[in-house]
PDB file of N, CA and C in Angstrom:
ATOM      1  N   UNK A   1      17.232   9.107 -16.305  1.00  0.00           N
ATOM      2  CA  UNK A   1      15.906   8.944 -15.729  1.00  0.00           C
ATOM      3  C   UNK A   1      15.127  10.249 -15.908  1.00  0.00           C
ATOM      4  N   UNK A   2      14.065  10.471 -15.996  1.00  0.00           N
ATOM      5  CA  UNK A   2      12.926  11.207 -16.180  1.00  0.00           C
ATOM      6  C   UNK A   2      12.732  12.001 -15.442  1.00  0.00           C
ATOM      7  N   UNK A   3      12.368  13.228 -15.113  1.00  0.00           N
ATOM      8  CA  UNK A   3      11.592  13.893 -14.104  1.00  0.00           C
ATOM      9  C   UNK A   3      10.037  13.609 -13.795  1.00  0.00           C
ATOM     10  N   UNK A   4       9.537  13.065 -14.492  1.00  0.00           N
ATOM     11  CA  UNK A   4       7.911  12.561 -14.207  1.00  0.00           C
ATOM     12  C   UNK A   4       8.073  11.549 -13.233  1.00  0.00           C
ATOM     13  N   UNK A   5       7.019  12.193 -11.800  1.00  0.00           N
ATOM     14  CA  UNK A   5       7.021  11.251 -10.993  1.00  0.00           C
ATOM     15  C   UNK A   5       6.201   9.703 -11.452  1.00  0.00           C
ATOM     16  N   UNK A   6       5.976   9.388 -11.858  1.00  0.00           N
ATOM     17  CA  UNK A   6       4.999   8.252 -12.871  1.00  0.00           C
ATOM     18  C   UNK A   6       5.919   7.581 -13.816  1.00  0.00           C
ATOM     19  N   UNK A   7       6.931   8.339 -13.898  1.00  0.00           N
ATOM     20  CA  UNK A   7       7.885   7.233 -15.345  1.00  0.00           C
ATOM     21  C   UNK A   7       8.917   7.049 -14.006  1.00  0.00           C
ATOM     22  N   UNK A   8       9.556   7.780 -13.214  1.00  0.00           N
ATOM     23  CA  UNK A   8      10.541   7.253 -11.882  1.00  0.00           C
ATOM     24  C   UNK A   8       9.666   6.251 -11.408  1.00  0.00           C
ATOM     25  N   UNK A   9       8.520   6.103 -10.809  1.00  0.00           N
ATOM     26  CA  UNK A   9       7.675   5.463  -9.861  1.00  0.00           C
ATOM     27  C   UNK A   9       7.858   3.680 -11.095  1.00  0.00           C
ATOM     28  N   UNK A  10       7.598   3.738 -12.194  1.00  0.00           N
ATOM     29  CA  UNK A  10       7.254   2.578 -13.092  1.00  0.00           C
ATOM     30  C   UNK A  10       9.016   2.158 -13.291  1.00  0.00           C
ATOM     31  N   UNK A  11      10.261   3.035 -13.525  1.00  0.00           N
ATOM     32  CA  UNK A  11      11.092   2.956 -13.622  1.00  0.00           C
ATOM     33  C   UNK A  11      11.496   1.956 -12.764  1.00  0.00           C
ATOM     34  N   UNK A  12      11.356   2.276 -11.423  1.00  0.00           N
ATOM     35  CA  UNK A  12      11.721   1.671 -10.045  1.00  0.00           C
ATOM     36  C   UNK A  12      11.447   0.466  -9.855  1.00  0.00           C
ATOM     37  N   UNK A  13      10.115   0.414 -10.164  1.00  0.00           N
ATOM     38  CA  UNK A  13       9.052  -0.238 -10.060  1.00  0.00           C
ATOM     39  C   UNK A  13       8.571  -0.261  -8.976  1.00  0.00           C
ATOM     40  N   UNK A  14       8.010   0.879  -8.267  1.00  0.00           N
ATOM     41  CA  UNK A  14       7.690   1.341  -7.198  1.00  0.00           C
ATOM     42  C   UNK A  14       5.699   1.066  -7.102  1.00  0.00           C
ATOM     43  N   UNK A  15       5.258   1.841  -8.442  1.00  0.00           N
ATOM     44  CA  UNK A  15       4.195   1.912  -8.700  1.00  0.00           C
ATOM     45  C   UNK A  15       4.028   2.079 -10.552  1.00  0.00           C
ATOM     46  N   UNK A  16       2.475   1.831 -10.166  1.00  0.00           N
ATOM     47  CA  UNK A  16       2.335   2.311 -11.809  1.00  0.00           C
ATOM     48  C   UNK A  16       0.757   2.817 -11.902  1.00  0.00           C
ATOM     49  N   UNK A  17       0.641   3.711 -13.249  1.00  0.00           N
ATOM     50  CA  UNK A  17      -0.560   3.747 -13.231  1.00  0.00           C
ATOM     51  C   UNK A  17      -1.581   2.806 -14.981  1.00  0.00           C
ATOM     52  N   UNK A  18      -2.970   2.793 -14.683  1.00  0.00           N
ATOM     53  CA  UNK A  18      -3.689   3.059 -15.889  1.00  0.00           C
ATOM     54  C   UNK A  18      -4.883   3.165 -16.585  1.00  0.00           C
ATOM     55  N   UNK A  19      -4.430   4.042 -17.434  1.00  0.00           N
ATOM     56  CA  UNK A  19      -5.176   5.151 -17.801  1.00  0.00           C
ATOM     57  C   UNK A  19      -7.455   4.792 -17.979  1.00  0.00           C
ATOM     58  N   UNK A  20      -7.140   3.424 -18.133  1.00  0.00           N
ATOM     59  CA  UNK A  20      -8.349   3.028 -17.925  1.00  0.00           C
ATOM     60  C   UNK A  20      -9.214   3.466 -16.449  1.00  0.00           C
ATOM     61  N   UNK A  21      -8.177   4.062 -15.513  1.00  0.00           N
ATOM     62  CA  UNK A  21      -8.773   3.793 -14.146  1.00  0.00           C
ATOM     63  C   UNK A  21      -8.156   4.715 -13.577  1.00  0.00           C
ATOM     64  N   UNK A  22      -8.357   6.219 -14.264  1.00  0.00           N
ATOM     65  CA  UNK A  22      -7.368   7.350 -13.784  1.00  0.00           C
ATOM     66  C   UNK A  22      -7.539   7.894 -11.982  1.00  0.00           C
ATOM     67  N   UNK A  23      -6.739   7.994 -11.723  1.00  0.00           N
ATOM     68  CA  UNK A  23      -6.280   8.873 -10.514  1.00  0.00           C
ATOM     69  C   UNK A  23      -5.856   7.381  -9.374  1.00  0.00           C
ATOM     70  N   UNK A  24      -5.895   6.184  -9.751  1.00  0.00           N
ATOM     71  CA  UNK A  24      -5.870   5.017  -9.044  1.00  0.00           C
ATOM     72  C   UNK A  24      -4.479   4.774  -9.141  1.00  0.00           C
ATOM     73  N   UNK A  25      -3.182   4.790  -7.703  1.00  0.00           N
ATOM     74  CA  UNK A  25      -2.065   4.080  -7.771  1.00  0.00           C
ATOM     75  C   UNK A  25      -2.293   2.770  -8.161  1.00  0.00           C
ATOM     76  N   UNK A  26      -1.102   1.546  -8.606  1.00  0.00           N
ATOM     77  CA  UNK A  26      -1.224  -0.059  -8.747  1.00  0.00           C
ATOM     78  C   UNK A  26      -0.110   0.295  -7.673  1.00  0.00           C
ATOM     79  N   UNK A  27       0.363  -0.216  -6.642  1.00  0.00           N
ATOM     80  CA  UNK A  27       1.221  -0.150  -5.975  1.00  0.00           C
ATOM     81  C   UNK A  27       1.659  -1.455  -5.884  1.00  0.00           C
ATOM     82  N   UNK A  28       3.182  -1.466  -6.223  1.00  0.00           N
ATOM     83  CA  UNK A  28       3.950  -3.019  -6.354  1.00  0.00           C
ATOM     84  C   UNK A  28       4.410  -3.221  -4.913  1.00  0.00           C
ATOM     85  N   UNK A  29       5.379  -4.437  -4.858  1.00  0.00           N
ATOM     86  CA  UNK A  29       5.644  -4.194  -3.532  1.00  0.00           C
ATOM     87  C   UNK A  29       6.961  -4.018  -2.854  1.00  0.00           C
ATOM     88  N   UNK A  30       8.197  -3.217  -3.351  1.00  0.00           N
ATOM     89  CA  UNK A  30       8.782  -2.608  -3.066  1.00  0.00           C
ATOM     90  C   UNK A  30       7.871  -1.142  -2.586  1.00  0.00           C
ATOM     91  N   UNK A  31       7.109  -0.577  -3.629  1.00  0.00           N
ATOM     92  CA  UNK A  31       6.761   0.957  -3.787  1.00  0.00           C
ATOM     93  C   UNK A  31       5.607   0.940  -2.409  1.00  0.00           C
ATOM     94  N   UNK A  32       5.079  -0.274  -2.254  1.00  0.00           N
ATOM     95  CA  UNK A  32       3.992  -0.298  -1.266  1.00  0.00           C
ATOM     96  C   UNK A  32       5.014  -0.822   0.612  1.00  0.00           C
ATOM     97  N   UNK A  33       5.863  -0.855   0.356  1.00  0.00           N
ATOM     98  CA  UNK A  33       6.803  -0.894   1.431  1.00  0.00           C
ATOM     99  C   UNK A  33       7.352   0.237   2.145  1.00  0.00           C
ATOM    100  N   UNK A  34       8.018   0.737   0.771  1.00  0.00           N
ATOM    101  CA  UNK A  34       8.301   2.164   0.918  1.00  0.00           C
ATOM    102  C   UNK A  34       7.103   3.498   1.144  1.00  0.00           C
ATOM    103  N   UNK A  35       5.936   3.568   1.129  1.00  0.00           N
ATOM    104  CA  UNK A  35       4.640   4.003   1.134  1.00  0.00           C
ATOM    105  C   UNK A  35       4.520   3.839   2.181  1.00  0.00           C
ATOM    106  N   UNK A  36       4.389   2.576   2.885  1.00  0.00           N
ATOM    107  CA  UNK A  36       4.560   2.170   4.384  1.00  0.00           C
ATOM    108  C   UNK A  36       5.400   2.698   5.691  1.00  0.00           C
ATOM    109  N   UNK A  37       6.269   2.486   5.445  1.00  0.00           N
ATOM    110  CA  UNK A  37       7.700   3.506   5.956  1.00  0.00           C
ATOM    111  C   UNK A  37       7.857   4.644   5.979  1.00  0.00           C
ATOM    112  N   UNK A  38       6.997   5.537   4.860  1.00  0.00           N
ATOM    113  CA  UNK A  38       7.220   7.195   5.051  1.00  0.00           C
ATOM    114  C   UNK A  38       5.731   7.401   5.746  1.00  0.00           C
ATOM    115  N   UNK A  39       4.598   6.774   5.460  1.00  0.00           N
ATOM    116  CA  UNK A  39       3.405   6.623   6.412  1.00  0.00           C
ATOM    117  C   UNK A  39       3.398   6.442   7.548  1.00  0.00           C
ATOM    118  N   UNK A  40       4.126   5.452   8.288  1.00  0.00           N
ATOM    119  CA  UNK A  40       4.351   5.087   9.648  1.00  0.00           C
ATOM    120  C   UNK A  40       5.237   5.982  10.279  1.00  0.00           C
ATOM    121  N   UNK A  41       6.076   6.597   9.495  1.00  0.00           N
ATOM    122  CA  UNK A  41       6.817   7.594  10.111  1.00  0.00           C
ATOM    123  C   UNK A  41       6.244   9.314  10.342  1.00  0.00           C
ATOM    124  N   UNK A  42       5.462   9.086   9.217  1.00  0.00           N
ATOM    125  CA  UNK A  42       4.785  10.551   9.621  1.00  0.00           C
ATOM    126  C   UNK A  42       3.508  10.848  10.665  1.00  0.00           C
ATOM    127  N   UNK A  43       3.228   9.170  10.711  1.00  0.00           N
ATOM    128  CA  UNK A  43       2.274   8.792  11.655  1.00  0.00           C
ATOM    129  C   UNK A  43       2.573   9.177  12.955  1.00  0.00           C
ATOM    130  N   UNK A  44       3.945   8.437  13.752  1.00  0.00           N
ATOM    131  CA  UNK A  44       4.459   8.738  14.438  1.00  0.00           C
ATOM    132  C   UNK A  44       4.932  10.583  15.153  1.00  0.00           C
ATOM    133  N   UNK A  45       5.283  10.988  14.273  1.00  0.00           N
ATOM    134  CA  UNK A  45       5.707  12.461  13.778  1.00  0.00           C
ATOM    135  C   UNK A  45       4.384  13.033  14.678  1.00  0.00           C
ATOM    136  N   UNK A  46       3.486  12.715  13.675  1.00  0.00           N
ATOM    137  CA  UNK A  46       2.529  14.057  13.853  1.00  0.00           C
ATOM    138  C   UNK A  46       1.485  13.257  15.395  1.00  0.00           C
ATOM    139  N   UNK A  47       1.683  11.848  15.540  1.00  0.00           N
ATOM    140  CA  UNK A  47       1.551  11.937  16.576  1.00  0.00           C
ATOM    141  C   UNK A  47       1.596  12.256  17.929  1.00  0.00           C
ATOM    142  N   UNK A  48       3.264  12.792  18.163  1.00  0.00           N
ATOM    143  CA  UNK A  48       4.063  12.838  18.894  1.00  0.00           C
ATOM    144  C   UNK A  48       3.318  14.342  19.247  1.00  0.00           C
ATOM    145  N   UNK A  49       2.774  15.250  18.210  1.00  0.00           N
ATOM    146  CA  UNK A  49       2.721  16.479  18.504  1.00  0.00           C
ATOM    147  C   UNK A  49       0.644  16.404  18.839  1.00  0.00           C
ATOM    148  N   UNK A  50       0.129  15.427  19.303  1.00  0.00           N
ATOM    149  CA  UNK A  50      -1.216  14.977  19.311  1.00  0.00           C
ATOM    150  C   UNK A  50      -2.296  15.284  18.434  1.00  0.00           C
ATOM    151  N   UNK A  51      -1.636  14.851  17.096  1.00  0.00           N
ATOM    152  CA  UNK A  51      -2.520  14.358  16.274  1.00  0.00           C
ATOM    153  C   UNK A  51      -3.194  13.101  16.485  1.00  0.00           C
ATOM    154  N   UNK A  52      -4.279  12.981  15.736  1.00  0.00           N
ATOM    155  CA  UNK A  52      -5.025  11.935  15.562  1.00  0.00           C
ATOM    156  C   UNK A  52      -4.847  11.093  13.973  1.00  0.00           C
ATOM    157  N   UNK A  53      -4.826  10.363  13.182  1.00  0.00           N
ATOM    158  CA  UNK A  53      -5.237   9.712  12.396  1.00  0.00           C
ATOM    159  C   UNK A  53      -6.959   9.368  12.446  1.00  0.00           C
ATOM    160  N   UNK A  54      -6.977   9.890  11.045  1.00  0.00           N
ATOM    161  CA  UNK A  54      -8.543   9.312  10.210  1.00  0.00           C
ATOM    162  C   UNK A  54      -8.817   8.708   8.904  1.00  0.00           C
ATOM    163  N   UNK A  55      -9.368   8.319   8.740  1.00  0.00           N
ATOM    164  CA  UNK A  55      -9.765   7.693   7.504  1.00  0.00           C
ATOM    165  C   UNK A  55     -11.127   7.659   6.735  1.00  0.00           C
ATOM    166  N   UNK A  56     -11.010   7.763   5.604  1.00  0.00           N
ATOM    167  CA  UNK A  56     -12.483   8.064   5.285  1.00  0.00           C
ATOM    168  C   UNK A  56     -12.514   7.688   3.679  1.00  0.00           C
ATOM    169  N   UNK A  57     -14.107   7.515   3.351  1.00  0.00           N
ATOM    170  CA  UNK A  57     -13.823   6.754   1.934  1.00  0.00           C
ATOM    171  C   UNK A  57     -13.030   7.311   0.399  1.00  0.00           C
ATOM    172  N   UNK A  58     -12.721   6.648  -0.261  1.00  0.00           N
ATOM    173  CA  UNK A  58     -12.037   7.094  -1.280  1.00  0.00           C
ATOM    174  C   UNK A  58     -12.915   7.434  -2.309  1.00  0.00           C
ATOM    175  N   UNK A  59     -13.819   7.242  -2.592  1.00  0.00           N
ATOM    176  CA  UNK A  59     -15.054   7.151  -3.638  1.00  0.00           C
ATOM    177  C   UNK A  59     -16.405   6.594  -2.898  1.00  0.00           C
ATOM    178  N   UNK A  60     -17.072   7.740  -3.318  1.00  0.00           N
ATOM    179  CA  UNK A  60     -18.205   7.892  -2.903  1.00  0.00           C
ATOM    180  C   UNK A  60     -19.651   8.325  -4.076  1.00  0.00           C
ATOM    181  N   UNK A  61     -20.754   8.105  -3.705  1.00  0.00           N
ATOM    182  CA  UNK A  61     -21.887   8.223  -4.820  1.00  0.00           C
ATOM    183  C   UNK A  61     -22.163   9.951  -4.692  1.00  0.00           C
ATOM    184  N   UNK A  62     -22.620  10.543  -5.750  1.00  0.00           N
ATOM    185  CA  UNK A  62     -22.827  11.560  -6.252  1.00  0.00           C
ATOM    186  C   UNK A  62     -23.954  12.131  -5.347  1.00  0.00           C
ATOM    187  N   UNK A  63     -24.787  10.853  -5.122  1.00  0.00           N
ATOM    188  CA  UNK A  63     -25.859  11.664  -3.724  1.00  0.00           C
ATOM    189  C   UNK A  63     -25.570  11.420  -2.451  1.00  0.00           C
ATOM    190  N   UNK A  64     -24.559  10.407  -2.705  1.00  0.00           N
ATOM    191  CA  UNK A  64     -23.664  10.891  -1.013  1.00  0.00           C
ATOM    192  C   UNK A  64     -23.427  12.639  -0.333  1.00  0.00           C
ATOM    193  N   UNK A  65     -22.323  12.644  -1.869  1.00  0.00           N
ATOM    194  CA  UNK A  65     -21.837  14.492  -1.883  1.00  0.00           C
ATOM    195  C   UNK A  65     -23.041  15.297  -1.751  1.00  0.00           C
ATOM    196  N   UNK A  66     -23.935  15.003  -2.689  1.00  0.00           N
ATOM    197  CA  UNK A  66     -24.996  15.960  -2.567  1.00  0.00           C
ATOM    198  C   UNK A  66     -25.755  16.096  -1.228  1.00  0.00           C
ATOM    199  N   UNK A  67     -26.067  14.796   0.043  1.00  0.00           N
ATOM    200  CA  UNK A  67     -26.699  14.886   1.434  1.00  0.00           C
ATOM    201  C   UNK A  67     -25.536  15.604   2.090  1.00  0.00           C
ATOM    202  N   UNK A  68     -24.630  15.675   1.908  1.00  0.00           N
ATOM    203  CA  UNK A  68     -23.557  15.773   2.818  1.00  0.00           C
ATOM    204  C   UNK A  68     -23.399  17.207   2.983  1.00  0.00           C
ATOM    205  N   UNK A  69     -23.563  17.609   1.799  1.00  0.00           N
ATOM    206  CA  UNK A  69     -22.973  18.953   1.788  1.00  0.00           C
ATOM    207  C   UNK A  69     -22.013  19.346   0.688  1.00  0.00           C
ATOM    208  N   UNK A  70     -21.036  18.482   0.856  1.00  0.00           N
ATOM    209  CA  UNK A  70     -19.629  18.312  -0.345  1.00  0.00           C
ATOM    210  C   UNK A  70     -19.679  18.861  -1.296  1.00  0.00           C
ATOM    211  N   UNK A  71     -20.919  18.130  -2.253  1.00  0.00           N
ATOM    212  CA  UNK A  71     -21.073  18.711  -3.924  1.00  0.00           C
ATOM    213  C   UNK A  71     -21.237  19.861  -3.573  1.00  0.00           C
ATOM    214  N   UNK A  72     -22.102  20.636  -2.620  1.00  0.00           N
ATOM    215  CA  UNK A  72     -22.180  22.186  -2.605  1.00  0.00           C
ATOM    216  C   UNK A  72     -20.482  22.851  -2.151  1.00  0.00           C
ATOM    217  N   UNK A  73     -20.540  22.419  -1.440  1.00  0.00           N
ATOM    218  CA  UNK A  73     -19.183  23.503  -0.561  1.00  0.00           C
ATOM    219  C   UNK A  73     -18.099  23.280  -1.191  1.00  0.00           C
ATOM    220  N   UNK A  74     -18.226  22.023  -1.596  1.00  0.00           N
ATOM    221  CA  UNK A  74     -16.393  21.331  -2.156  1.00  0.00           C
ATOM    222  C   UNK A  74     -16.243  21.209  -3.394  1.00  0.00           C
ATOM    223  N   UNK A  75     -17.291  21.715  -4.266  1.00  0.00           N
ATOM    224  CA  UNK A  75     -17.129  21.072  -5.643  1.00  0.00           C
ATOM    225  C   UNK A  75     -16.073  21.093  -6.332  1.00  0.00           C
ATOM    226  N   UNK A  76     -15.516  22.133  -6.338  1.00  0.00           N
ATOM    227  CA  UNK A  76     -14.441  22.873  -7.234  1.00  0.00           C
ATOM    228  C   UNK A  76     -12.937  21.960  -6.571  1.00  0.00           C
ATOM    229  N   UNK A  77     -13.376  21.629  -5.270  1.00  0.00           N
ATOM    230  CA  UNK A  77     -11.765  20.864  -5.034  1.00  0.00           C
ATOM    231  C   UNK A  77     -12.179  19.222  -5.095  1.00  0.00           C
ATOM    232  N   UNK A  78     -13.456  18.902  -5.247  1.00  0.00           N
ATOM    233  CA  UNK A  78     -13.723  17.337  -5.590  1.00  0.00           C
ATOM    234  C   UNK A  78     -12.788  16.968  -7.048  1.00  0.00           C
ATOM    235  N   UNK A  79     -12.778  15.254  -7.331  1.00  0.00           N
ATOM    236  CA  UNK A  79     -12.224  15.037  -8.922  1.00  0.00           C
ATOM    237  C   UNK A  79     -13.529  13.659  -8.975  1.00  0.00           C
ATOM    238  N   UNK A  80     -13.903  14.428 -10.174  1.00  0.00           N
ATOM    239  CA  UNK A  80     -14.872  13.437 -10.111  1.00  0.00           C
ATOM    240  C   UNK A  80     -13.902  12.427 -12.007  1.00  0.00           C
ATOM    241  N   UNK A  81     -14.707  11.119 -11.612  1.00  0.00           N
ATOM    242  CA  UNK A  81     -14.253  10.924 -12.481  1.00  0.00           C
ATOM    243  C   UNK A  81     -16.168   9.786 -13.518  1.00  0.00           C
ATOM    244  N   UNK A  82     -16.410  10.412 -14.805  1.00  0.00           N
ATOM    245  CA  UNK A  82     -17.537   9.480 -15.255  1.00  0.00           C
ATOM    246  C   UNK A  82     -17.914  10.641 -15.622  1.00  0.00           C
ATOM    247  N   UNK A  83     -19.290  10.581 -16.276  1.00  0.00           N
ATOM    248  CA  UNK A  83     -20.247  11.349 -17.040  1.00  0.00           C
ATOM    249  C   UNK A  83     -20.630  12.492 -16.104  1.00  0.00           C
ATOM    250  N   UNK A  84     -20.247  13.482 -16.923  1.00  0.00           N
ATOM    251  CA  UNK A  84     -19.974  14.821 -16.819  1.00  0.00           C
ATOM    252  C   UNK A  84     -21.575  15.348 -16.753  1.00  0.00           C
ATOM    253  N   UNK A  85     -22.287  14.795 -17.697  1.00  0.00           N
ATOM    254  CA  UNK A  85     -24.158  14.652 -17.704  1.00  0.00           C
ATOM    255  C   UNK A  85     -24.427  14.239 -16.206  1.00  0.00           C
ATOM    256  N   UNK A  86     -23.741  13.433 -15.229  1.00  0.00           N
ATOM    257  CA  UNK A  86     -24.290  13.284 -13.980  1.00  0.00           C
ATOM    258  C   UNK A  86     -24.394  14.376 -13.046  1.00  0.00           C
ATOM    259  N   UNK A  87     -23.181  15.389 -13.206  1.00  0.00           N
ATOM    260  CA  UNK A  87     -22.691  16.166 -12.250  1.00  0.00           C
ATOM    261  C   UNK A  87     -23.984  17.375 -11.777  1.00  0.00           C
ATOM    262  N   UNK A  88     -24.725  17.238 -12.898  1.00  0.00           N
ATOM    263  CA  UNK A  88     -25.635  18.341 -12.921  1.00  0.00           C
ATOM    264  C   UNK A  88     -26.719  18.237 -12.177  1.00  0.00           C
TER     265      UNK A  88
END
Protein backbone atom coordinates (compact mmCIF):
# COMPACT_ATOMS: atom_id res chain seq x y z
CA UNK A 1 0.00 0.00 0.00
CA UNK A 2 1.05 3.56 -0.68
CA UNK A 3 1.89 6.30 1.56
CA UNK A 4 -0.44 8.89 -0.22
CA UNK A 5 -3.24 9.63 1.88
CA UNK A 6 -5.60 9.70 -1.45
CA UNK A 7 -4.36 6.29 -2.97
CA UNK A 8 -4.95 4.58 1.00
CA UNK A 9 -8.31 6.61 1.21
CA UNK A 10 -9.42 5.11 -2.72
CA UNK A 11 -7.55 1.84 -1.75
CA UNK A 12 -9.98 1.32 1.20
CA UNK A 13 -12.47 2.78 -0.35
CA UNK A 14 -12.90 5.18 2.22
CA UNK A 15 -12.97 8.23 -0.11
CA UNK A 16 -11.91 9.51 -3.36
CA UNK A 17 -11.09 12.45 -5.14
CA UNK A 18 -11.57 14.41 -8.78
CA UNK A 19 -9.51 16.33 -10.29
CA UNK A 20 -12.31 18.12 -12.18
CA UNK A 21 -13.49 19.48 -8.75
CA UNK A 22 -10.22 19.94 -6.79
CA UNK A 23 -10.02 20.24 -3.04
CA UNK A 24 -13.72 18.38 -2.86
CA UNK A 25 -13.74 14.85 -0.74
CA UNK A 26 -16.45 12.06 -2.66
CA UNK A 27 -16.91 10.36 0.59
CA UNK A 28 -18.17 6.60 0.26
CA UNK A 29 -19.80 5.08 2.95
CA UNK A 30 -17.61 3.14 4.95
CA UNK A 31 -15.04 6.40 4.78
CA UNK A 32 -18.15 8.68 5.65
CA UNK A 33 -18.86 6.42 8.79
CA UNK A 34 -15.58 6.41 9.85
CA UNK A 35 -15.42 10.49 9.38
CA UNK A 36 -18.39 10.28 11.62
CA UNK A 37 -16.90 8.42 14.52
CA UNK A 38 -13.61 10.36 14.76
CA UNK A 39 -16.00 13.67 14.46
CA UNK A 40 -18.37 12.69 17.14
CA UNK A 41 -15.65 11.76 19.21
CA UNK A 42 -13.68 14.80 19.04
CA UNK A 43 -16.90 16.54 19.40
CA UNK A 44 -17.42 15.09 22.59
CA UNK A 45 -13.61 15.58 23.65
CA UNK A 46 -13.42 19.09 23.14
CA UNK A 47 -16.72 19.45 24.51
CA UNK A 48 -16.12 18.06 27.71
CA UNK A 49 -13.40 20.83 28.09
CA UNK A 50 -16.36 23.72 26.96
CA UNK A 51 -15.98 24.06 23.64
CA UNK A 52 -18.54 25.02 21.37
CA UNK A 53 -19.06 23.65 17.78
CA UNK A 54 -19.57 25.98 14.59
CA UNK A 55 -20.14 25.84 11.26
CA UNK A 56 -19.79 28.01 8.49
CA UNK A 57 -19.87 28.01 4.65
CA UNK A 58 -17.55 26.05 2.54
CA UNK A 59 -17.51 28.30 -0.55
CA UNK A 60 -18.30 31.52 -0.74
CA UNK A 61 -18.46 34.56 -3.59
CA UNK A 62 -15.39 36.65 -4.08
CA UNK A 63 -17.46 39.78 -2.86
CA UNK A 64 -18.54 37.98 0.03
CA UNK A 65 -14.54 37.87 1.06
CA UNK A 66 -14.11 41.19 -0.15
CA UNK A 67 -17.35 42.87 2.44
CA UNK A 68 -16.14 40.77 5.03
CA UNK A 69 -12.85 41.53 5.36
CA UNK A 70 -11.29 37.95 4.42
CA UNK A 71 -9.88 38.78 0.90
CA UNK A 72 -7.97 41.55 2.81
CA UNK A 73 -6.74 39.89 6.07
CA UNK A 74 -6.87 36.19 4.91
CA UNK A 75 -5.81 36.11 1.51
CA UNK A 76 -2.68 34.31 1.61
CA UNK A 77 -4.39 31.44 3.81
CA UNK A 78 -7.75 31.45 1.50
CA UNK A 79 -7.67 28.52 -1.67
CA UNK A 80 -9.38 29.90 -4.14
CA UNK A 81 -10.21 27.80 -6.84
CA UNK A 82 -11.32 29.54 -10.88
CA UNK A 83 -9.92 32.45 -12.77
CA UNK A 84 -7.04 33.83 -11.35
CA UNK A 85 -8.24 37.26 -13.62
CA UNK A 86 -11.06 37.39 -10.83
CA UNK A 87 -8.88 37.60 -7.82
CA UNK A 88 -7.80 41.05 -8.71
Amino acid sequence: MSADHKEIGRELKLFSFDEQVPGVVYWWPKGWTLFNLIKNDLAQRLAKDGYQELNTARIVSLETLKKSGHYDNYFDRLFFVGNEKELS
